[in-house]
Each structure stands twice: as C-alpha cells, then as structure tokens.
N, C-alpha and C. Protein backbone atom coordinates (compact mmCIF):
# COMPACT_ATOMS: atom_id res chain seq x y z
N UNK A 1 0.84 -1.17 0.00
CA UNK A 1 0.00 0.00 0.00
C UNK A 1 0.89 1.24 0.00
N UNK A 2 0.50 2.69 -0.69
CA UNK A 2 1.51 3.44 -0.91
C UNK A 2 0.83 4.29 0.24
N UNK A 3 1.73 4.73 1.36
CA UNK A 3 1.62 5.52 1.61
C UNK A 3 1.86 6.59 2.13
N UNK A 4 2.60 7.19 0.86
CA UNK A 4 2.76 8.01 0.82
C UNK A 4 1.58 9.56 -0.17
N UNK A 5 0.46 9.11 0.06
CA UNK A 5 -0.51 9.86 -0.67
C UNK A 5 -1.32 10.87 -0.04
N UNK A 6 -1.84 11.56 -0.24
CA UNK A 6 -2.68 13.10 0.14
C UNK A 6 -4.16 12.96 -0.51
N UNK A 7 -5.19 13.09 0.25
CA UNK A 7 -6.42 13.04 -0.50
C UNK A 7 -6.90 14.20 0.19
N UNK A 8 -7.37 14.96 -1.17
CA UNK A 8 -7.79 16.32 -1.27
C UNK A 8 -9.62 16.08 -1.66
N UNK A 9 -10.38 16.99 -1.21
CA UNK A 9 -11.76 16.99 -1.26
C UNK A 9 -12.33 18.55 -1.20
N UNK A 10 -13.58 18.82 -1.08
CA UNK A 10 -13.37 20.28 -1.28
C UNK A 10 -13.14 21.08 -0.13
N UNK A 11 -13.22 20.65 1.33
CA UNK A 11 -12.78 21.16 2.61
C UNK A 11 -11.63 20.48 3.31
N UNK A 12 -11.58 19.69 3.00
CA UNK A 12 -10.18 19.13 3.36
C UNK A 12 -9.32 18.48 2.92
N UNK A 13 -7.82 18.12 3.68
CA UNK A 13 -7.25 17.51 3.02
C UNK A 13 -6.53 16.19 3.93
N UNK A 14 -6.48 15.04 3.39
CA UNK A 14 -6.12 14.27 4.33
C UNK A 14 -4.59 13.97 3.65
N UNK A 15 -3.83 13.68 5.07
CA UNK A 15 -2.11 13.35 4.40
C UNK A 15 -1.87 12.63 5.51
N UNK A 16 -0.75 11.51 5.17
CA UNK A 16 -0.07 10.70 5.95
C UNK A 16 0.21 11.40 7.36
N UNK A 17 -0.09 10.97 8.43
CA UNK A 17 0.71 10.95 9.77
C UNK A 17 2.16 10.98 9.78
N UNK A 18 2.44 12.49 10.18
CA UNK A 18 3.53 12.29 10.51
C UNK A 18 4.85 12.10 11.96
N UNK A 19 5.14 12.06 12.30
CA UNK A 19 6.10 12.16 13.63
C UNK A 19 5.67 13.29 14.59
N UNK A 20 5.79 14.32 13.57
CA UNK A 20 5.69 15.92 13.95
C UNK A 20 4.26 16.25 14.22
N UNK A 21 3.20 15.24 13.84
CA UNK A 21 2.18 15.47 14.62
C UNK A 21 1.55 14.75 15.83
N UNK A 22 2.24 14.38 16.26
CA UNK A 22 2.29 13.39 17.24
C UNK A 22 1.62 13.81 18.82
N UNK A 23 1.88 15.05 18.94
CA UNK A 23 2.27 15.79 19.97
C UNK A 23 0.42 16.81 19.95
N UNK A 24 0.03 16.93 18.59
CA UNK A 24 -1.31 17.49 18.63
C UNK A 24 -2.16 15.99 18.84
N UNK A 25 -1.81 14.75 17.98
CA UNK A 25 -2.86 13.76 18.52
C UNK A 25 -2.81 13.06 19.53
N UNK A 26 -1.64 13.20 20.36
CA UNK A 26 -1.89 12.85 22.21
C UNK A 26 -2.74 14.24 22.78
N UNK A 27 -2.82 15.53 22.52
CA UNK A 27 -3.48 16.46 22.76
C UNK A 27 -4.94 16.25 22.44
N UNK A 28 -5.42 15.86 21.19
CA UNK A 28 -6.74 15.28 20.93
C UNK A 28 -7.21 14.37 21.60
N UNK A 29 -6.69 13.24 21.58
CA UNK A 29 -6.82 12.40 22.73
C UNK A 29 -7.16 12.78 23.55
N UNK A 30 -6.30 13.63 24.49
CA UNK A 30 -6.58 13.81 25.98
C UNK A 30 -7.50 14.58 26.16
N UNK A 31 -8.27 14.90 25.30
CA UNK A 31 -8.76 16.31 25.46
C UNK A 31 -10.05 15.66 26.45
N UNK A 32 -10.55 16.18 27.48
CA UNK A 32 -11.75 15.64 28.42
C UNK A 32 -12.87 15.90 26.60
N UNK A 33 -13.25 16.66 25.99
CA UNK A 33 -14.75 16.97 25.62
C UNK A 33 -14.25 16.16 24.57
N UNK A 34 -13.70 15.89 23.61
CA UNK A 34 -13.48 15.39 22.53
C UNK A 34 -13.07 13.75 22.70
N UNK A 35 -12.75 12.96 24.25
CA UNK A 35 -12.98 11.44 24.66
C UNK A 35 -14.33 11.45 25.29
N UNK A 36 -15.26 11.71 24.93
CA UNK A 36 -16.49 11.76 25.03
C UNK A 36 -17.12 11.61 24.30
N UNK A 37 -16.68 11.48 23.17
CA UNK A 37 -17.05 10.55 21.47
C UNK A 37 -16.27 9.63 21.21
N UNK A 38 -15.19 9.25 22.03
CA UNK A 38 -14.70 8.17 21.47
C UNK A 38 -14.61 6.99 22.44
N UNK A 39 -14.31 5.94 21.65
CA UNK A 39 -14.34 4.31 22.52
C UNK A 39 -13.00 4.03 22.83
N UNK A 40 -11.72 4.97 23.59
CA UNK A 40 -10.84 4.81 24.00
C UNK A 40 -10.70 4.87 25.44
N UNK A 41 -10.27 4.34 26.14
CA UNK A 41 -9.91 4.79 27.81
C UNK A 41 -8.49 5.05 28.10
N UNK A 42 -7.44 4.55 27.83
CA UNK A 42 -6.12 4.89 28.08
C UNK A 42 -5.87 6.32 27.92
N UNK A 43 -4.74 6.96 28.47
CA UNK A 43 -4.42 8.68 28.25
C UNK A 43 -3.51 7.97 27.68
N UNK A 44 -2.87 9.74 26.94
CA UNK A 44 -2.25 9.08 26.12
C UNK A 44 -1.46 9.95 26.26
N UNK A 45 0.16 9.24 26.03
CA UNK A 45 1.44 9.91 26.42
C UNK A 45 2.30 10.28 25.51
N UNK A 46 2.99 11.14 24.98
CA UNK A 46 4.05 11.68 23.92
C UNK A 46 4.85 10.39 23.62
N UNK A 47 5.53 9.56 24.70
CA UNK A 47 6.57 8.65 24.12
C UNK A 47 6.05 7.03 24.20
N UNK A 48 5.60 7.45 24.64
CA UNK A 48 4.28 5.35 23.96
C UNK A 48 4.04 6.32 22.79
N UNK A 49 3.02 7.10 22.45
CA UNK A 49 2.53 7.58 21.36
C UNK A 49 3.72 7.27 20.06
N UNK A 50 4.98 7.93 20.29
CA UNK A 50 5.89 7.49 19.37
C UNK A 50 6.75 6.11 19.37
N UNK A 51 6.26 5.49 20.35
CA UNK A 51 6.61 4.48 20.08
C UNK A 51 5.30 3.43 19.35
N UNK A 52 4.27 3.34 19.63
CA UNK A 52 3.42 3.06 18.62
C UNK A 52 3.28 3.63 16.92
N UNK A 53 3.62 4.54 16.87
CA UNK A 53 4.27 5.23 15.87
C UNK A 53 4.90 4.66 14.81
N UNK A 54 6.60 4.14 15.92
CA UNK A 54 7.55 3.58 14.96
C UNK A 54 7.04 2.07 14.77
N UNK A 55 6.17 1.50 15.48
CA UNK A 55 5.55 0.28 15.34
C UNK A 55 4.73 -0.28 14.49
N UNK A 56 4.10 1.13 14.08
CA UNK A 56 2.69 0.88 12.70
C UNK A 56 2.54 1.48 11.69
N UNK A 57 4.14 2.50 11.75
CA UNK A 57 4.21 3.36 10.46
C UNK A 57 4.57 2.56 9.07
N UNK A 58 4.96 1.62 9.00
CA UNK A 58 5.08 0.57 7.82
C UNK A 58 4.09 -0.77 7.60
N UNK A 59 3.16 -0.77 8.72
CA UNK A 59 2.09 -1.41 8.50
C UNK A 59 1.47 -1.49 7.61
N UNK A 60 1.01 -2.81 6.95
CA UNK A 60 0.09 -2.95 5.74
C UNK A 60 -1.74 -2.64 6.27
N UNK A 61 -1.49 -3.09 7.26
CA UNK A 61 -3.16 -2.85 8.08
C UNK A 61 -3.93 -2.02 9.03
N UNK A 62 -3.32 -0.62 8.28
CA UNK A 62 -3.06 0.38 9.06
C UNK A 62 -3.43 1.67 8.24
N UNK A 63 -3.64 2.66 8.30
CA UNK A 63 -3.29 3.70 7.03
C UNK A 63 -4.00 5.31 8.34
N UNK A 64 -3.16 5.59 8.63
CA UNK A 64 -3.08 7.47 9.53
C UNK A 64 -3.23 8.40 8.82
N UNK A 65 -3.95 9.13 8.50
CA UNK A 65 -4.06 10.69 7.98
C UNK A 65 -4.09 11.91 9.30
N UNK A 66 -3.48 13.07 9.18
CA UNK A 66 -3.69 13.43 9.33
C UNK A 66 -5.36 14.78 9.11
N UNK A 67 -5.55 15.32 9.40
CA UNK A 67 -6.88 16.12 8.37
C UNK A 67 -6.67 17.37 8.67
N UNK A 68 -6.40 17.86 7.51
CA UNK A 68 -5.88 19.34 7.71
C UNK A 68 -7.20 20.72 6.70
N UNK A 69 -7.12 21.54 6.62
CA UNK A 69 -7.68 22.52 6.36
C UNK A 69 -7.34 22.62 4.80
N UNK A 70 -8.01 23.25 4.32
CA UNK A 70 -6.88 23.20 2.88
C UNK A 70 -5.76 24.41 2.59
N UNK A 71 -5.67 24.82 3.64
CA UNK A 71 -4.53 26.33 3.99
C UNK A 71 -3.53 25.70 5.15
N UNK A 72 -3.46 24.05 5.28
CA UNK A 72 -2.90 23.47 6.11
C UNK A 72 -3.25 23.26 7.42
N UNK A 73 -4.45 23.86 8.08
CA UNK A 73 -4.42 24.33 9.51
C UNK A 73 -4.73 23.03 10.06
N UNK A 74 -4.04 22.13 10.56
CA UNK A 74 -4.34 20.49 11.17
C UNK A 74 -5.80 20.41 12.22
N UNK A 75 -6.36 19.41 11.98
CA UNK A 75 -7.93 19.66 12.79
C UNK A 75 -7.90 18.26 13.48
N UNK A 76 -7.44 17.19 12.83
CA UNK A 76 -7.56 15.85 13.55
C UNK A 76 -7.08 14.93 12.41
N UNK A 77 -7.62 13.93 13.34
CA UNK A 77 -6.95 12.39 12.77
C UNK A 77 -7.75 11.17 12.15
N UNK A 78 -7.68 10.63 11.19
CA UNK A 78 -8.90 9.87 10.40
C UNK A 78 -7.56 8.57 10.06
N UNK A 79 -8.53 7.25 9.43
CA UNK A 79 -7.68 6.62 9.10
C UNK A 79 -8.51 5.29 8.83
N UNK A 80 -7.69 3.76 8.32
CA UNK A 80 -8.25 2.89 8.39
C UNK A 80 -7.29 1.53 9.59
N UNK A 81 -8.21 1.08 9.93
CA UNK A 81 -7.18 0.13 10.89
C UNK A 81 -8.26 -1.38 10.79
N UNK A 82 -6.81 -2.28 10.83
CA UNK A 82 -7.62 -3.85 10.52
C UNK A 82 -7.99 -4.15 8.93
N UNK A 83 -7.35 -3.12 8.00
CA UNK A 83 -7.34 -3.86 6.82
C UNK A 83 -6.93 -4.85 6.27
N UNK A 84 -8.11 -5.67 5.77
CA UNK A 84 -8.10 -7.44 5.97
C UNK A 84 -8.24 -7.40 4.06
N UNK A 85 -6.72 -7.73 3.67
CA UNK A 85 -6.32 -8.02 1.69
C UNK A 85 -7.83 -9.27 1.32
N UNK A 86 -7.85 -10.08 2.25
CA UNK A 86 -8.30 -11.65 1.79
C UNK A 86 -10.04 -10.93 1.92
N UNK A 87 -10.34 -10.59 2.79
CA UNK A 87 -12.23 -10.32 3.10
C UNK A 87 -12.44 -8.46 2.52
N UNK A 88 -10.97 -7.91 2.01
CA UNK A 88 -11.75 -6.61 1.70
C UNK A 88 -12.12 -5.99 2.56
N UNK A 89 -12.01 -5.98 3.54
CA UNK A 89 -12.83 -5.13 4.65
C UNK A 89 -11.64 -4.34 5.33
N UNK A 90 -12.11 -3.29 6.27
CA UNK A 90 -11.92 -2.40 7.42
C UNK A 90 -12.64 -1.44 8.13
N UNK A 91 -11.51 -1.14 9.45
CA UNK A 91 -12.78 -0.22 10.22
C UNK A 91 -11.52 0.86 10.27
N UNK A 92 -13.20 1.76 10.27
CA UNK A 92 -12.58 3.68 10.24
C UNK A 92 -12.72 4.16 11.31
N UNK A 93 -11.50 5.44 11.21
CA UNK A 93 -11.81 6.16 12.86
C UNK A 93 -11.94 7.52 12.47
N UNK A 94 -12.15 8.76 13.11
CA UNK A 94 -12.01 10.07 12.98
C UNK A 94 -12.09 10.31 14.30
N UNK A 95 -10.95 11.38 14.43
CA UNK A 95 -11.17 12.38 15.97
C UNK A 95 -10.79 13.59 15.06
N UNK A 96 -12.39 14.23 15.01
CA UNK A 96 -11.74 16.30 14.78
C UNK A 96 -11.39 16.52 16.53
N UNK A 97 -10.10 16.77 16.77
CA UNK A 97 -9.64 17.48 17.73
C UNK A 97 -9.83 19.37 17.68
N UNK A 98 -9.95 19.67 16.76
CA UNK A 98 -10.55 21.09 17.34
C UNK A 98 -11.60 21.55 17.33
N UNK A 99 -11.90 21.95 17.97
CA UNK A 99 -13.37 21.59 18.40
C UNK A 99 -14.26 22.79 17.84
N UNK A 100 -13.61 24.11 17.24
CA UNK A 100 -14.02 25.14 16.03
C UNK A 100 -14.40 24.61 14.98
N UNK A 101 -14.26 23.21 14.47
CA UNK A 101 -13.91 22.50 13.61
C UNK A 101 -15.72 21.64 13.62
N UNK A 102 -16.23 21.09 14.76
CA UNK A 102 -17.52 20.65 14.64
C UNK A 102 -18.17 20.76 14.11
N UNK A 103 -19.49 20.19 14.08
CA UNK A 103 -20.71 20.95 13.64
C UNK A 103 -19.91 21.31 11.69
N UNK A 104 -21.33 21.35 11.02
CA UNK A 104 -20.51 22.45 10.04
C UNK A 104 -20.08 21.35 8.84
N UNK A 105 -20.87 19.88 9.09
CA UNK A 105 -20.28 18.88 8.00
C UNK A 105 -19.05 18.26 7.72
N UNK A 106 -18.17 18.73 8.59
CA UNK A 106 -16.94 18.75 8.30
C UNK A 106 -16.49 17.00 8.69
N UNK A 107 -17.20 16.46 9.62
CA UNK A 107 -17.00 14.94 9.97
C UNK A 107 -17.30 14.09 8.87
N UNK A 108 -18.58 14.76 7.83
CA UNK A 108 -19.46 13.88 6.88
C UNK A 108 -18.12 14.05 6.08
N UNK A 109 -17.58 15.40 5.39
CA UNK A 109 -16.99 15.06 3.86
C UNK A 109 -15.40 14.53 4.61
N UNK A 110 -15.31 14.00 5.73
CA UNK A 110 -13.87 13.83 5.93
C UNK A 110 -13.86 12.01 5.95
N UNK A 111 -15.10 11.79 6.52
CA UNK A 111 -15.43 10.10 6.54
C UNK A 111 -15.78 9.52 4.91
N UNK A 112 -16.13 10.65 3.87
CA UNK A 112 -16.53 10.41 3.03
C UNK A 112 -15.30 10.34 1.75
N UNK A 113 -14.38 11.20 2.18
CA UNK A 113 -13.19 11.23 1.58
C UNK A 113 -12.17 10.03 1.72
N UNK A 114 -12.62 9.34 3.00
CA UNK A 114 -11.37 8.65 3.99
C UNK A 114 -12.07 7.28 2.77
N UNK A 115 -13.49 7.06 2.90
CA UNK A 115 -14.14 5.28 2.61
C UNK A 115 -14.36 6.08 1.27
N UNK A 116 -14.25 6.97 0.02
CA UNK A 116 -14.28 6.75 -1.16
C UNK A 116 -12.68 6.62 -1.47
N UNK A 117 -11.56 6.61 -1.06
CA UNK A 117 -10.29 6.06 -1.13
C UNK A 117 -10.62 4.67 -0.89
N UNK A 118 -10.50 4.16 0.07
CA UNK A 118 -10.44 2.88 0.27
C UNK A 118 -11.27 1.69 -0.47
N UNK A 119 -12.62 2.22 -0.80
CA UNK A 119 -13.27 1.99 -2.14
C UNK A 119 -12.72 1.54 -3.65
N UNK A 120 -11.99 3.05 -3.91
CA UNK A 120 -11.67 2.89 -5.32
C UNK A 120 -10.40 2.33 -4.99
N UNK A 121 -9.29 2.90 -3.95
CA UNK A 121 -8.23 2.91 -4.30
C UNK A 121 -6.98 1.63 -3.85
N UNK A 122 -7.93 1.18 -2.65
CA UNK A 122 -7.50 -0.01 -2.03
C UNK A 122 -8.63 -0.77 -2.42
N UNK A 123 -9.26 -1.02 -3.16
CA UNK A 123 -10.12 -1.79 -3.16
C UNK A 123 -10.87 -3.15 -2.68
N UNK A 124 -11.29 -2.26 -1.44
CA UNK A 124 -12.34 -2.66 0.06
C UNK A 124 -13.53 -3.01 -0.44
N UNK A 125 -14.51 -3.49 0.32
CA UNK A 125 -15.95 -3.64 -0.27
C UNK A 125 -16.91 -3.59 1.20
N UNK A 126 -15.88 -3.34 2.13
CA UNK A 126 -16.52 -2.80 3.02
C UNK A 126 -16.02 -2.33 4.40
N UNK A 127 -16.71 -1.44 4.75
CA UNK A 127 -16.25 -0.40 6.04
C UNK A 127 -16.62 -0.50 6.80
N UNK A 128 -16.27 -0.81 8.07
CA UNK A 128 -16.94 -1.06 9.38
C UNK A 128 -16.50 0.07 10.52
N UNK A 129 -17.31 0.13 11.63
CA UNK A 129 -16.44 0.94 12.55
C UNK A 129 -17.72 0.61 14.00
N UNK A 130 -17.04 1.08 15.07
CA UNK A 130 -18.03 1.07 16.61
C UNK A 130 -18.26 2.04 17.04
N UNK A 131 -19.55 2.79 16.94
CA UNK A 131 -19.77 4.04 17.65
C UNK A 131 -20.15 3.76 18.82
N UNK A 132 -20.61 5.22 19.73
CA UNK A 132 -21.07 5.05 20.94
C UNK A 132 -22.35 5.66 20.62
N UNK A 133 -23.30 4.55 21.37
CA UNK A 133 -24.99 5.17 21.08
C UNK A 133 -25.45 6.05 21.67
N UNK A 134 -24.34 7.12 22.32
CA UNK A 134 -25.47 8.50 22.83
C UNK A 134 -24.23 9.65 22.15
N UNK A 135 -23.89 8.95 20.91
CA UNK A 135 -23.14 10.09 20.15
C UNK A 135 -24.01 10.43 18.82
N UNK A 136 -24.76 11.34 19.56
CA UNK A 136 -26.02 11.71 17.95
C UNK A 136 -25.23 12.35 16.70
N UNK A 137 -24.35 12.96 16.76
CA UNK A 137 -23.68 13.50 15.81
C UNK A 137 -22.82 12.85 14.95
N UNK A 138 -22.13 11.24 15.36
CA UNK A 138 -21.46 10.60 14.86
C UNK A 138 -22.80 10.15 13.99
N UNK A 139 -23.57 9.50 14.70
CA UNK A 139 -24.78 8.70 14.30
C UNK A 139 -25.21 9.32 13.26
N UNK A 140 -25.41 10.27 12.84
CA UNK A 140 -26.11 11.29 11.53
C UNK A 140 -24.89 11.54 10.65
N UNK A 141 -23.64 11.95 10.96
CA UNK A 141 -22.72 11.74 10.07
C UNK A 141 -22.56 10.20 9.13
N UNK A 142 -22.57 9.16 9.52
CA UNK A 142 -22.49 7.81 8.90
C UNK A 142 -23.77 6.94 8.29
N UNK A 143 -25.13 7.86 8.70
CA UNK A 143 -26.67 7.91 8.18
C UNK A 143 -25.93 8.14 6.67
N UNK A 144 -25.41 9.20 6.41
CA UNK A 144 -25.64 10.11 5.90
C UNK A 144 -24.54 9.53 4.19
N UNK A 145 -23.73 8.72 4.60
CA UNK A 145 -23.15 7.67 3.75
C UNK A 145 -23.27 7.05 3.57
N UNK A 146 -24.46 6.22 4.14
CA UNK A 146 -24.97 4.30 3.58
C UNK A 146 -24.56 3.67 5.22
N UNK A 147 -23.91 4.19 6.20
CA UNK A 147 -23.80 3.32 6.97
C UNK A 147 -24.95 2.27 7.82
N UNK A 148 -25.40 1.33 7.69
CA UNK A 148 -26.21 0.99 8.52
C UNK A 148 -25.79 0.41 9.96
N UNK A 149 -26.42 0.62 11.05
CA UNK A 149 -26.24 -0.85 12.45
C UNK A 149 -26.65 -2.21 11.79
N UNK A 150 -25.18 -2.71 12.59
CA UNK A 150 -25.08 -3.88 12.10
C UNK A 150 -25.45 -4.58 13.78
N UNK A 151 -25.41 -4.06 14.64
CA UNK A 151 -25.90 -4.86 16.03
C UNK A 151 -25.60 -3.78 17.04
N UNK A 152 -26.44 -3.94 18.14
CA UNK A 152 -25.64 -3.13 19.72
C UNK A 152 -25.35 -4.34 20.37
N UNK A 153 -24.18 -3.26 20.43
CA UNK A 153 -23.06 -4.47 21.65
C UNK A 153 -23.24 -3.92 22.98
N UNK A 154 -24.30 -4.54 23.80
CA UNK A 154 -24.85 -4.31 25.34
C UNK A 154 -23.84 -3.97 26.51
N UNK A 155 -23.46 -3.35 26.95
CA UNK A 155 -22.65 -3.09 27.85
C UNK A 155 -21.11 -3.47 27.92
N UNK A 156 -20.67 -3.16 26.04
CA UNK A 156 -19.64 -3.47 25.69
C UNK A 156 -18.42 -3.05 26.05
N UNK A 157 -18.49 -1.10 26.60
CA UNK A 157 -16.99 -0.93 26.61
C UNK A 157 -17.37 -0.48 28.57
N UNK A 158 -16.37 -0.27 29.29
CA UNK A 158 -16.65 0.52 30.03
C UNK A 158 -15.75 1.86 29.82
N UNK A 159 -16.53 3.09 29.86
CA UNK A 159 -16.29 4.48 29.53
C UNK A 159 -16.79 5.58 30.57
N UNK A 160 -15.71 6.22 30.48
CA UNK A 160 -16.20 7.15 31.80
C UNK A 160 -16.46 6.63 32.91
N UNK A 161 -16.21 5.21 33.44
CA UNK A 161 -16.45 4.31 34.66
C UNK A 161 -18.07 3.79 34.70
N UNK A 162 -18.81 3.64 33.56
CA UNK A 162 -20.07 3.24 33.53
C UNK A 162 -19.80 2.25 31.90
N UNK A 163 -20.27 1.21 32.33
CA UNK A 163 -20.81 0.05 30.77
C UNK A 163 -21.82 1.29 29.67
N UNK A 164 -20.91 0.73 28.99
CA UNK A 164 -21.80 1.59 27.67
C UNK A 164 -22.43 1.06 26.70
N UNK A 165 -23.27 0.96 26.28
CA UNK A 165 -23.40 0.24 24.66
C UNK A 165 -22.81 0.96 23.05
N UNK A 166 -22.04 0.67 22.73
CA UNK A 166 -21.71 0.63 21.57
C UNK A 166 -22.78 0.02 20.16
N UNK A 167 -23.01 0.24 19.23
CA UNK A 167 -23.08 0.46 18.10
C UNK A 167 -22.22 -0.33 16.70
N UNK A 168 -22.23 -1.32 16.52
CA UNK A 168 -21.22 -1.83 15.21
C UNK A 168 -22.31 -1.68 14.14
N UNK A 169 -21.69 -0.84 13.36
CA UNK A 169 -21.84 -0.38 12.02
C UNK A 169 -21.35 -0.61 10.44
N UNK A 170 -21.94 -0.70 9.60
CA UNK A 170 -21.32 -0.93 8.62
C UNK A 170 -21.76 -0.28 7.17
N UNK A 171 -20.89 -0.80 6.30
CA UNK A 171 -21.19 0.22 4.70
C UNK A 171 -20.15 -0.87 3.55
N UNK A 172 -21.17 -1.28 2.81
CA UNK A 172 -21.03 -1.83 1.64
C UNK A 172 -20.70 -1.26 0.61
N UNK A 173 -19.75 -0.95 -0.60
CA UNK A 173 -19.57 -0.47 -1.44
C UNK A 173 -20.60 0.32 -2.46
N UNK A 174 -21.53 -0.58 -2.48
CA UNK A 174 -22.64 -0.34 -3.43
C UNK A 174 -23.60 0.71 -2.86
N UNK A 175 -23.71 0.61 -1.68
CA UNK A 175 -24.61 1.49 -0.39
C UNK A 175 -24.23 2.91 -0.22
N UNK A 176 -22.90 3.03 -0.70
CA UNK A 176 -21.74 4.84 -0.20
C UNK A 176 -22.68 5.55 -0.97
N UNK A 177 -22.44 6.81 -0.43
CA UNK A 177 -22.94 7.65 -1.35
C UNK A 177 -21.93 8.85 -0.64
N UNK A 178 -21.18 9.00 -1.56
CA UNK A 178 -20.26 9.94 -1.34
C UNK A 178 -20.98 11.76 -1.31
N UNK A 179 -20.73 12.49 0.09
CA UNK A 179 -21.09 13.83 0.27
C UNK A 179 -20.11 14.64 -0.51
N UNK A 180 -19.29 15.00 -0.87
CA UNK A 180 -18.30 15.76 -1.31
C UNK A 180 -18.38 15.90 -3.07
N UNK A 181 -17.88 16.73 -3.30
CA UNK A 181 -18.26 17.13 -5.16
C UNK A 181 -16.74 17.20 -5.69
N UNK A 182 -15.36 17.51 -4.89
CA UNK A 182 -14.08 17.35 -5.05
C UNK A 182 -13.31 16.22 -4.64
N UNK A 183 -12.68 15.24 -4.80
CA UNK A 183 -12.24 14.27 -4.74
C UNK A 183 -11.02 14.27 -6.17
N UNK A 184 -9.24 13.94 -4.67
CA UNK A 184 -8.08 13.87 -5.56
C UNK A 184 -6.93 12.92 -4.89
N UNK A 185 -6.34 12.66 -5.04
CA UNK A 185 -5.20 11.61 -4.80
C UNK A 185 -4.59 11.98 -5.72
N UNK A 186 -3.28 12.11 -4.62
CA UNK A 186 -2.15 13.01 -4.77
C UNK A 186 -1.03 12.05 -4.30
C-alpha cells in the first residue's frame, strides 16, 4: 500500500501521519470533551505515542491521515485500521480534535473522503467501525453515507467508569454515497 498519498476533497485535506504530529494527537486524545465521542480509555502519552508510531508506520493494516484545512491548519486524525487483503474489509476512525472544527459537516466530507479512497483505491468492499450510542452527531454523520447498524453491543466498553453500549456499524460499497463534489489523490 503506498503511503505516501494526500487526499484532497473540497474542505479538506487528508495526508499521511507524521512524527511531527504526534504531539497534537496525544493532545486530541486527551482532550476531556473530545474522549467523550470516542471508545478509548487509556491517556495518552508523547513517548508510547511514538513508540506506537515507529511500530505501525510501515504497516500494511493500518493507514493514519492526518486532516488538515486546505490552507494546512491540522484539525484531527482519520484513518483505516484492521485492513483485511483476503475479506476486503476495514474499520474507520475520525477524531476532529478542534473543536471550532464541529458541527458544520466537516465529519461527513472527511469520513466520506477517507471510505471513497479505500473503495476505489485499495479496493475494500466494506467499512466497518463502533460508535457510541449517545453520540447523535457521529450517528447522523455515517446515516448520511450508507452506513447501517449492524448490532448493539450491550454493555460493551466501560467508559467514563459506567458500561456503555456501543453500536457496530457498517457500509457496503454499493450502499456509499459519497457527500463531497471534489475528490483527488495526490
């Protein structure tokens, strides 16, 4: 898998993870309001961070973008993880870490940019991922591409020190319907 590539859309732009941003996505992470959408519990530290880093930066089953502005201004982190060559499949993540950045569509054309790559360009046939079911905003972002629930997983993660139910979701090739009108690979 090359990756070394940039996918451009009409609000953003996604580019490889680099070293040098390392230091804003342990900041996203940690952020209290912004792990409140996500299904992580660990904090997260500058030098595990780079050492996971040097661990999955040549990974075939893996792929980090950063998501930047199209004037560069970095907003968060998108990507695919668990890409399976033999079944075609993977699951997607997004954290917009700035939080100016919400609201405003900006989750729809960045998830939509991330699974019409992996679509055409790795050619996947399907996208999976685990939300959390009292995240209405994730939930309408992935409506909004073909994603359907594929099951709730009952008191799957514990978050915030309470069992949560999670959400497994999914999106078939044929089902996408891509939000965005610019689409480039670079």
């Amino acid at each position: 898998m090359d990756k070394n590539i940039t996918i451009v859309c009409d609000r953003v732009r996604l580019r490889p993870l680099e070293e040098k941003d390392l230091p804003l996505r342990v900041a996203w992470y940690n952020d209290p309001d912004v792990r409140k959408t996500l299904t992580v519990t660990e904090q997260f530290e500058l030098e595990k961070t780079r050492a996971w880093f040097a661990s999955i930066r040549h990974s075939d089953s893996r792929m980090d973008f950063l998501i930047e502005t199209p004037d560069g201004v970095p907003i968060g982190v998108t990507g695919l993880l668990h890409i399976d060559r033999a079944h075609l499949t993977a699951e997607c993540f997004c954290v917009i870490g700035e939080k100016a950045f919400w609201g405003g569509g900006m989750g729809t054309e960045i998830h939509s940019a991330l699974i019409q790559w992996a679509f055409e360009y790795l050619g996947l046939y399907k996208i999976h991922a685990v939300i959390r079911t009292n995240n209405p905003a994730i939930y309408r972002v992935v409506q909004k591409l073909g994603f359907q629930i594929e099951g709730t997983l009952r008191k799957e993660m514990l978050l915030e020190g309470q069992r949560q139910d999670v959400y497994r979701i999914g999106l078939l090739k044929e089902e996408f319907t891509p939000t965005h009108q610019k689409f480039a690979v670079r």
